[in-house]
C-alpha atoms as a PDB file:
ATOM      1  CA  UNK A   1     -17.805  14.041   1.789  1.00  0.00           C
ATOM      2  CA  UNK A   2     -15.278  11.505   2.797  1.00  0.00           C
ATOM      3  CA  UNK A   3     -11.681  11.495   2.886  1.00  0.00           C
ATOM      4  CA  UNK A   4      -9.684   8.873   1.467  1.00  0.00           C
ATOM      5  CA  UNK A   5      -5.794   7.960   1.932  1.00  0.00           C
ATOM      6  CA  UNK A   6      -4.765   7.131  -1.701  1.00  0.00           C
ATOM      7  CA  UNK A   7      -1.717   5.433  -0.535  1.00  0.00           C
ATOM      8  CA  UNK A   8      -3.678   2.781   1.483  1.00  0.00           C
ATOM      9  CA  UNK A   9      -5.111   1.906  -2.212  1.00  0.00           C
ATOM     10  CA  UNK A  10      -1.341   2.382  -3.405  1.00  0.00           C
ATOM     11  CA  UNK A  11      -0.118   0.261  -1.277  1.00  0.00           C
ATOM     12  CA  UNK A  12      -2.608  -2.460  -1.318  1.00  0.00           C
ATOM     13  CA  UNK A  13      -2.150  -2.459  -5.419  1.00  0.00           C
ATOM     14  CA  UNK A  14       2.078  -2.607  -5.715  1.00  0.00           C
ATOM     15  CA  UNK A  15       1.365  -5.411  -2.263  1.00  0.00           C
ATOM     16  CA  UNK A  16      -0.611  -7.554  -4.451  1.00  0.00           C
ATOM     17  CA  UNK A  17       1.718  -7.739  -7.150  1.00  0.00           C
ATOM     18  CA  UNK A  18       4.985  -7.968  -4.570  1.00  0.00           C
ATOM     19  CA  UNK A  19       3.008 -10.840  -3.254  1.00  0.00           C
ATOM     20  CA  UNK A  20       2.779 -12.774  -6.548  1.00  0.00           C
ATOM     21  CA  UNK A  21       6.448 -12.901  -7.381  1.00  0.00           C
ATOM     22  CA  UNK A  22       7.650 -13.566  -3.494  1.00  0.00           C
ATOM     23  CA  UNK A  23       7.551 -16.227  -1.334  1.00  0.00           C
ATOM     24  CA  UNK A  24       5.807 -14.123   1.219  1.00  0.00           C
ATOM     25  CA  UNK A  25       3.003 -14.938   3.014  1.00  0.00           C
ATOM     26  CA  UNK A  26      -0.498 -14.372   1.795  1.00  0.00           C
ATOM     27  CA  UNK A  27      -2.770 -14.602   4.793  1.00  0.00           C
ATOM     28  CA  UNK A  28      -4.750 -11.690   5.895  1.00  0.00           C
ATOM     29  CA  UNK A  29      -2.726 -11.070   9.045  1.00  0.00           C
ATOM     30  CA  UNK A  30       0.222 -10.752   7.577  1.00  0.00           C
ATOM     31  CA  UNK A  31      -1.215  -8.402   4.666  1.00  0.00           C
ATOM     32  CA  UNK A  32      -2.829  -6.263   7.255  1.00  0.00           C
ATOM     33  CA  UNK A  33       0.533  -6.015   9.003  1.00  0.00           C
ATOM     34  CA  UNK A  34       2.632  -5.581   6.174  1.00  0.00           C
ATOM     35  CA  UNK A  35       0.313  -2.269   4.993  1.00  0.00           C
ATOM     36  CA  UNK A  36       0.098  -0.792   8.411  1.00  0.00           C
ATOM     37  CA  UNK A  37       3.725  -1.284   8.308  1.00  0.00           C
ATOM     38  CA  UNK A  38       3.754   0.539   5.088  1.00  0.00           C
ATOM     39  CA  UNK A  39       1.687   2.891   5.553  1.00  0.00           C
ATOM     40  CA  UNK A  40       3.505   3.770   8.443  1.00  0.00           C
ATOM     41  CA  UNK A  41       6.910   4.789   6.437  1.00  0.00           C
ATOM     42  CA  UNK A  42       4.696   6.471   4.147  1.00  0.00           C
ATOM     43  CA  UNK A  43       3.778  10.247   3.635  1.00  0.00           C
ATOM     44  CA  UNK A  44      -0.476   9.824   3.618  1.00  0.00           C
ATOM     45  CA  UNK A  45      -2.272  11.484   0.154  1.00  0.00           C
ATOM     46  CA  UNK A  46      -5.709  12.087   1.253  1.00  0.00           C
ATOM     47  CA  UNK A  47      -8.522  13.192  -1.602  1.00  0.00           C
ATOM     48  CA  UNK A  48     -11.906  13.877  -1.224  1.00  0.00           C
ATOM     49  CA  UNK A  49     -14.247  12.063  -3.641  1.00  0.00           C
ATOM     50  CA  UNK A  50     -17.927  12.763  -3.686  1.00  0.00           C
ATOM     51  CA  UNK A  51     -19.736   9.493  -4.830  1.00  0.00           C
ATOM     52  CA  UNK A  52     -16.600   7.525  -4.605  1.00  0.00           C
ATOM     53  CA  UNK A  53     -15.129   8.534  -7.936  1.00  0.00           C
ATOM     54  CA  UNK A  54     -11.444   7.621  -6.273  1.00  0.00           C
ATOM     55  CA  UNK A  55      -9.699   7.391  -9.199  1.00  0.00           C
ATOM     56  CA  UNK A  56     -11.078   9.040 -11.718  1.00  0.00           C
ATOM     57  CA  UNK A  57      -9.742  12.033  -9.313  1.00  0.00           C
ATOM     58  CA  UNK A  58      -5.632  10.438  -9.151  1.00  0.00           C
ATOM     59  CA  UNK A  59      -3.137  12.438 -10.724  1.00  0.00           C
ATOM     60  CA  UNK A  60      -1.486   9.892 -12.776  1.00  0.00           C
ATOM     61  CA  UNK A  61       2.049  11.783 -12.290  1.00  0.00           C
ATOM     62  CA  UNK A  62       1.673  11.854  -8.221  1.00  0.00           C
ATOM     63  CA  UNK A  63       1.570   7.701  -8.845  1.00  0.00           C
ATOM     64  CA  UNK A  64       4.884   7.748 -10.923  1.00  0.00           C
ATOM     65  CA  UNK A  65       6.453   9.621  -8.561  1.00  0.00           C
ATOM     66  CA  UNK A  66       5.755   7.612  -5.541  1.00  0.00           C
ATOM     67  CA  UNK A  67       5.711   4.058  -7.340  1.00  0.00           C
ATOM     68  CA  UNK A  68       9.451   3.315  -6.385  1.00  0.00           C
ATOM     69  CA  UNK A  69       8.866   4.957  -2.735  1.00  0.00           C
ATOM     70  CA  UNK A  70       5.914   2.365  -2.552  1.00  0.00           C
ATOM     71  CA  UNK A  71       7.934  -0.586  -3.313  1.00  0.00           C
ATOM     72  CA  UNK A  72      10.511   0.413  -1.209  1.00  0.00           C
ATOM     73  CA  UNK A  73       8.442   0.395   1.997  1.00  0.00           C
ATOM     74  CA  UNK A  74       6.220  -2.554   0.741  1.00  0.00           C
ATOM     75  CA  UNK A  75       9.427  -4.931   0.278  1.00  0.00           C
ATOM     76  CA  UNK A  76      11.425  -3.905   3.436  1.00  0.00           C
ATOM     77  CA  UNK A  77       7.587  -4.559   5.295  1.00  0.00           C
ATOM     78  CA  UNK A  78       7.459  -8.047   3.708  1.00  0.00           C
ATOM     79  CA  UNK A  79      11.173  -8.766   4.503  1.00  0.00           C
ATOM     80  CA  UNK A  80      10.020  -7.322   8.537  1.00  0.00           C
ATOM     81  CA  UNK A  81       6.937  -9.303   8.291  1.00  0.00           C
ATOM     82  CA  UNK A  82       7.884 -12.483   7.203  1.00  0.00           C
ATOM     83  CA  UNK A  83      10.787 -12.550   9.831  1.00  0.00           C
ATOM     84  CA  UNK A  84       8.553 -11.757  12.267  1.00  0.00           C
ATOM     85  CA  UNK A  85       4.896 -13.135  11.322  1.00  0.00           C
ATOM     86  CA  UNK A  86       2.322 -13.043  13.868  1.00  0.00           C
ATOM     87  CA  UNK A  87      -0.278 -16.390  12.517  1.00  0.00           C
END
């Protein structure tokens, strides 16, 4: 059985739609550290999920509740990031 952080899929989704309305920058390294920097300010939500049924398995009220929490640490890692990008 594996175990899976749901807030590195969390975070990856409100990223990609933070990225589309920004001027931030899209390249992989500065995705990768914008989620580690995330992820990082982040409580983790690990679920088990035999046969990879991830989110058929989400409680759609733990994602409310952490959706503004979410944004919060993806925008202030963009705003970190893009001061400081590493490409």
């Amino acid at each position: 059985m594996a175990f899976i952080n749901m807030m590195e899929k969390l975070v990856e989704i409100r990223l990609d739609e933070r990225i589309k309305v920004t001027a931030a920058c899209n390249c992989e390294q500065c995705r990768e550290d914008i989620k580690c920097i995330a992820l990082n300010n982040l409580p983790p939500k690990y679920v088990s999920t035999p046969k990879g049924e991830l989110f058929s398995k989400i409680d759609q009220q733990m994602i409310r509740q952490n959706v503004l929490d979410i944004d919060v640490a993806v925008i202030n890692a963009m705003e970190f990031v893009n001061k400081n990008p590493r490409h």
